[in-house]
Protein backbone atom coordinates (compact mmCIF):
# COMPACT_ATOMS: atom_id res chain seq x y z
CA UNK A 1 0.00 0.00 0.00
CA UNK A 2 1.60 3.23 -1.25
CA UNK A 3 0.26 6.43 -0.24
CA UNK A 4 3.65 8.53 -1.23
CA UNK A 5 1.78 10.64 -4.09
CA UNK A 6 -1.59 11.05 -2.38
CA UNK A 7 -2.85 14.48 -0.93
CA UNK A 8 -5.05 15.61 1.05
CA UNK A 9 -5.94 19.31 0.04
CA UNK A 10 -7.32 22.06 2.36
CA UNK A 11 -10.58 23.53 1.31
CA UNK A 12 -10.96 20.55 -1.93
CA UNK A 13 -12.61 17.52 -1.35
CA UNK A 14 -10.93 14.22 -2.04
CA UNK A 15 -7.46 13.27 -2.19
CA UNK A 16 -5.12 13.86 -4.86
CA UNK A 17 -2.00 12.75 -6.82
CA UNK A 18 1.12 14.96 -6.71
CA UNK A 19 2.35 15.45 -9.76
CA UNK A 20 5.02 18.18 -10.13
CA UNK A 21 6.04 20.14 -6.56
CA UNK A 22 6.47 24.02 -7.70
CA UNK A 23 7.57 27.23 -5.37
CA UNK A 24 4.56 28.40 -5.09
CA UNK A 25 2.04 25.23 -4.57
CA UNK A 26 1.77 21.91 -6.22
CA UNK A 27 0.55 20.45 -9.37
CA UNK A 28 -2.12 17.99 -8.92
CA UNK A 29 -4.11 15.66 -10.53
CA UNK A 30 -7.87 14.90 -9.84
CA UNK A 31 -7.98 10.77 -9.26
CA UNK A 32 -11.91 11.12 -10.45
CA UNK A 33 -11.62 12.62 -14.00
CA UNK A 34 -7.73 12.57 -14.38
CA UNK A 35 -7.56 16.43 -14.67
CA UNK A 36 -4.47 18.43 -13.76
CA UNK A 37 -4.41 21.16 -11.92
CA UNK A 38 -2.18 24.10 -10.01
CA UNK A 39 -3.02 24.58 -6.37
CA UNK A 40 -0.92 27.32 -4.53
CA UNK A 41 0.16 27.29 -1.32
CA UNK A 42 -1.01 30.66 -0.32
CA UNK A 43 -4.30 29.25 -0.51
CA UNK A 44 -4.06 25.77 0.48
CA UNK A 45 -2.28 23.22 2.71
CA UNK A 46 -1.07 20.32 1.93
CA UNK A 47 -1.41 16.67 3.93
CA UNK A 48 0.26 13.59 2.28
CA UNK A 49 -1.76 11.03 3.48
CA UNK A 50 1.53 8.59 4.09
CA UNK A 51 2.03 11.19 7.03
CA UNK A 52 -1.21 11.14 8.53
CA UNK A 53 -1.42 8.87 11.76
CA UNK A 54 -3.87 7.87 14.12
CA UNK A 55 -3.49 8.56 17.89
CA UNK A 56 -3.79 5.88 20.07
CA UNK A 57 -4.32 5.68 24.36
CA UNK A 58 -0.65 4.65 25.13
CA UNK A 59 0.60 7.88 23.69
CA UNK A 60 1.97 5.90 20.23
CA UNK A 61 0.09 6.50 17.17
CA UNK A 62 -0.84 4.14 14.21
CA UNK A 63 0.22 5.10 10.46
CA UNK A 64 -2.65 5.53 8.41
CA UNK A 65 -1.60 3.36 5.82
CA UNK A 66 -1.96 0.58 8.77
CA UNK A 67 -5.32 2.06 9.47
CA UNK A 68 -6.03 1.13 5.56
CA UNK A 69 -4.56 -2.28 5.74
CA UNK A 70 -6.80 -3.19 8.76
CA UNK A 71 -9.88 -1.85 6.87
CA UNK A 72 -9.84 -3.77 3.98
CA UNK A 73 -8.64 -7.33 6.03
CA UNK A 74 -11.91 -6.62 7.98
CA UNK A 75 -14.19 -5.17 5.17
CA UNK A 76 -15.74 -8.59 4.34
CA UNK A 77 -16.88 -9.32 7.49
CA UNK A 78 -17.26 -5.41 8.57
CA UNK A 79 -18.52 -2.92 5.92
CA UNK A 80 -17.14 0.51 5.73
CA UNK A 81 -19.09 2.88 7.12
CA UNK A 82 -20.84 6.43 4.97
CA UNK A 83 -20.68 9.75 5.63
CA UNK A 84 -24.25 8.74 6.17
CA UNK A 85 -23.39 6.87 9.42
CA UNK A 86 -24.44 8.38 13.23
CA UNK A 87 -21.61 9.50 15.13
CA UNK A 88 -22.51 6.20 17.54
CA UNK A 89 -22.00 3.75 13.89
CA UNK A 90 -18.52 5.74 13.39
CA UNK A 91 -17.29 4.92 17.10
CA UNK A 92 -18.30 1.47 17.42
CA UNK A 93 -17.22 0.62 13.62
CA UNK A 94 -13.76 2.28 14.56
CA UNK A 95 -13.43 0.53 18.20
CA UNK A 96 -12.94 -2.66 15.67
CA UNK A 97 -10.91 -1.14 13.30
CA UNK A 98 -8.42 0.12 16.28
CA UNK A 99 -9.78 -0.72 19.15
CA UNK A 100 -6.97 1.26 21.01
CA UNK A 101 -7.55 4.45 19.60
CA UNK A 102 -7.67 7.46 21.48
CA UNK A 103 -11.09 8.57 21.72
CA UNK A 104 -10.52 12.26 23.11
CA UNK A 105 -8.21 13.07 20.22
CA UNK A 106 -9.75 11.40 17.36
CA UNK A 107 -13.03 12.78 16.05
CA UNK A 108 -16.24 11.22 14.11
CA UNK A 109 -15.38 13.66 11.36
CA UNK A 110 -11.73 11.98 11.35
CA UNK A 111 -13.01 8.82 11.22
CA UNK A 112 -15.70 9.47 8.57
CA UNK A 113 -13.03 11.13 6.48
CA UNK A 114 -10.73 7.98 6.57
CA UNK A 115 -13.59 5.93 5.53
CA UNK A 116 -14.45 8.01 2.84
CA UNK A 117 -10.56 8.05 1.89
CA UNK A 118 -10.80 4.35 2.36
CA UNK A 119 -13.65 3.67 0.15
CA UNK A 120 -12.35 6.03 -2.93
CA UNK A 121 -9.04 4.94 -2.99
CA UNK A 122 -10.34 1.24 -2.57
CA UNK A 123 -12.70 1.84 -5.59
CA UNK A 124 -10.00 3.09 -7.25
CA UNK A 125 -7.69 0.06 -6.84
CA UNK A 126 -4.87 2.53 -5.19
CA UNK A 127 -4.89 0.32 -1.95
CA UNK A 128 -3.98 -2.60 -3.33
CA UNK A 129 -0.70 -4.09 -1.50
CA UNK A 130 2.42 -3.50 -3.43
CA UNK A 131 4.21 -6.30 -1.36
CA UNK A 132 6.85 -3.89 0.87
CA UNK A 133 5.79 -2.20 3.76
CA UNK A 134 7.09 0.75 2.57
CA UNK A 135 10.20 0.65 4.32
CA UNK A 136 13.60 -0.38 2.32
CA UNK A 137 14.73 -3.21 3.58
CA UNK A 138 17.91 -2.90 5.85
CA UNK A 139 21.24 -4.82 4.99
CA UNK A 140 20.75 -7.59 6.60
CA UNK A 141 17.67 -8.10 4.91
CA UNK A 142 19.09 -7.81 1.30
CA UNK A 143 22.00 -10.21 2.31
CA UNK A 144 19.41 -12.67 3.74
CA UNK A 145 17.28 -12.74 0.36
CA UNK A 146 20.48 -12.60 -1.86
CA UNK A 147 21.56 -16.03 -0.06
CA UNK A 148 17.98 -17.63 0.06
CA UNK A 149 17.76 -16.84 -3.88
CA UNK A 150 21.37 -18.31 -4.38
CA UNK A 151 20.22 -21.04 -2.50
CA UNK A 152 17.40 -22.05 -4.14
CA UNK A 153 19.09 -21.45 -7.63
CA UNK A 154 21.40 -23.86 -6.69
CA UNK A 155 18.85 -26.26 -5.42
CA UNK A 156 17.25 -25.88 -9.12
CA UNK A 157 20.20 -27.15 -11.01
């Protein structure tokens, strides 16, 4: 799941694709209708959604891209809530999602909003898992799956 490119905008709905960074704002394009446009930053601010995280009671937080990955492992058996939903549907439905979440800090309209995220981006196939967890792996890591491919090469022949 790669949220690297995706925006949040102030004062737009939806979330966006960065396409070009510029002095004065950003050049963005609408995931809807595929339309480009300039937003400045006099206007606007900016949230990339791979920064966004989720507070939680032990003072840690949870990465919303985690959020996300919880969502749709649960979304068979849990459908995501609407905008619709009663402020009681958005606090029980998210006491499943992250059950440790802190519930002074984090607001119906947050949680609404990452459903709604949720449910466009999931419509638009941009959650689907990319296989890495976003993170390069460290050197030990490479070395590991450098020997384990050598390995089974040799195993092959």
């Amino acid at each position: 799941m790669n949220l690297e490119k995706l925006v949040a905008v102030s004062k737009l709905p939806g979330v966006f694709k960065v396409v070009k960074n510029k002095n004065n704002g950003l050049i963005v394009q609408n995931l809807d209708n595929g339309k480009k446009r300039f937003v400045s930053s006099r206007n606007h601010q900016f949230t990339p959604l791979e920064t966004i995280s989720i507070y939680r009671n032990d003072d840690e937080t949870t990465e919303l891209k985690d959020v996300f990955a919880t969502i749709k492992e649960k979304m068979t058996a849990l459908p995501v809530i609407t905008s619709a939903s009663t402020s009681e549907e958005a606090k029980k439905y998210f006491e499943q999602i992250l059950p440790s979440y802190d519930r002074d800090r984090v607001y119906v309209s947050d949680i609404k909003k990452i459903a709604k995220w949720f449910t466009f981006l999931n419509d638009k196939g941009l959650l689907e898992d990319t296989g890495d967890s976003g993170k390069s792996d460290s050197k030990e890591d490479v070395d590991v799956k450098k020997k384990e491919t050598v390995e089974a090469n040799e195993a092959d022949q």
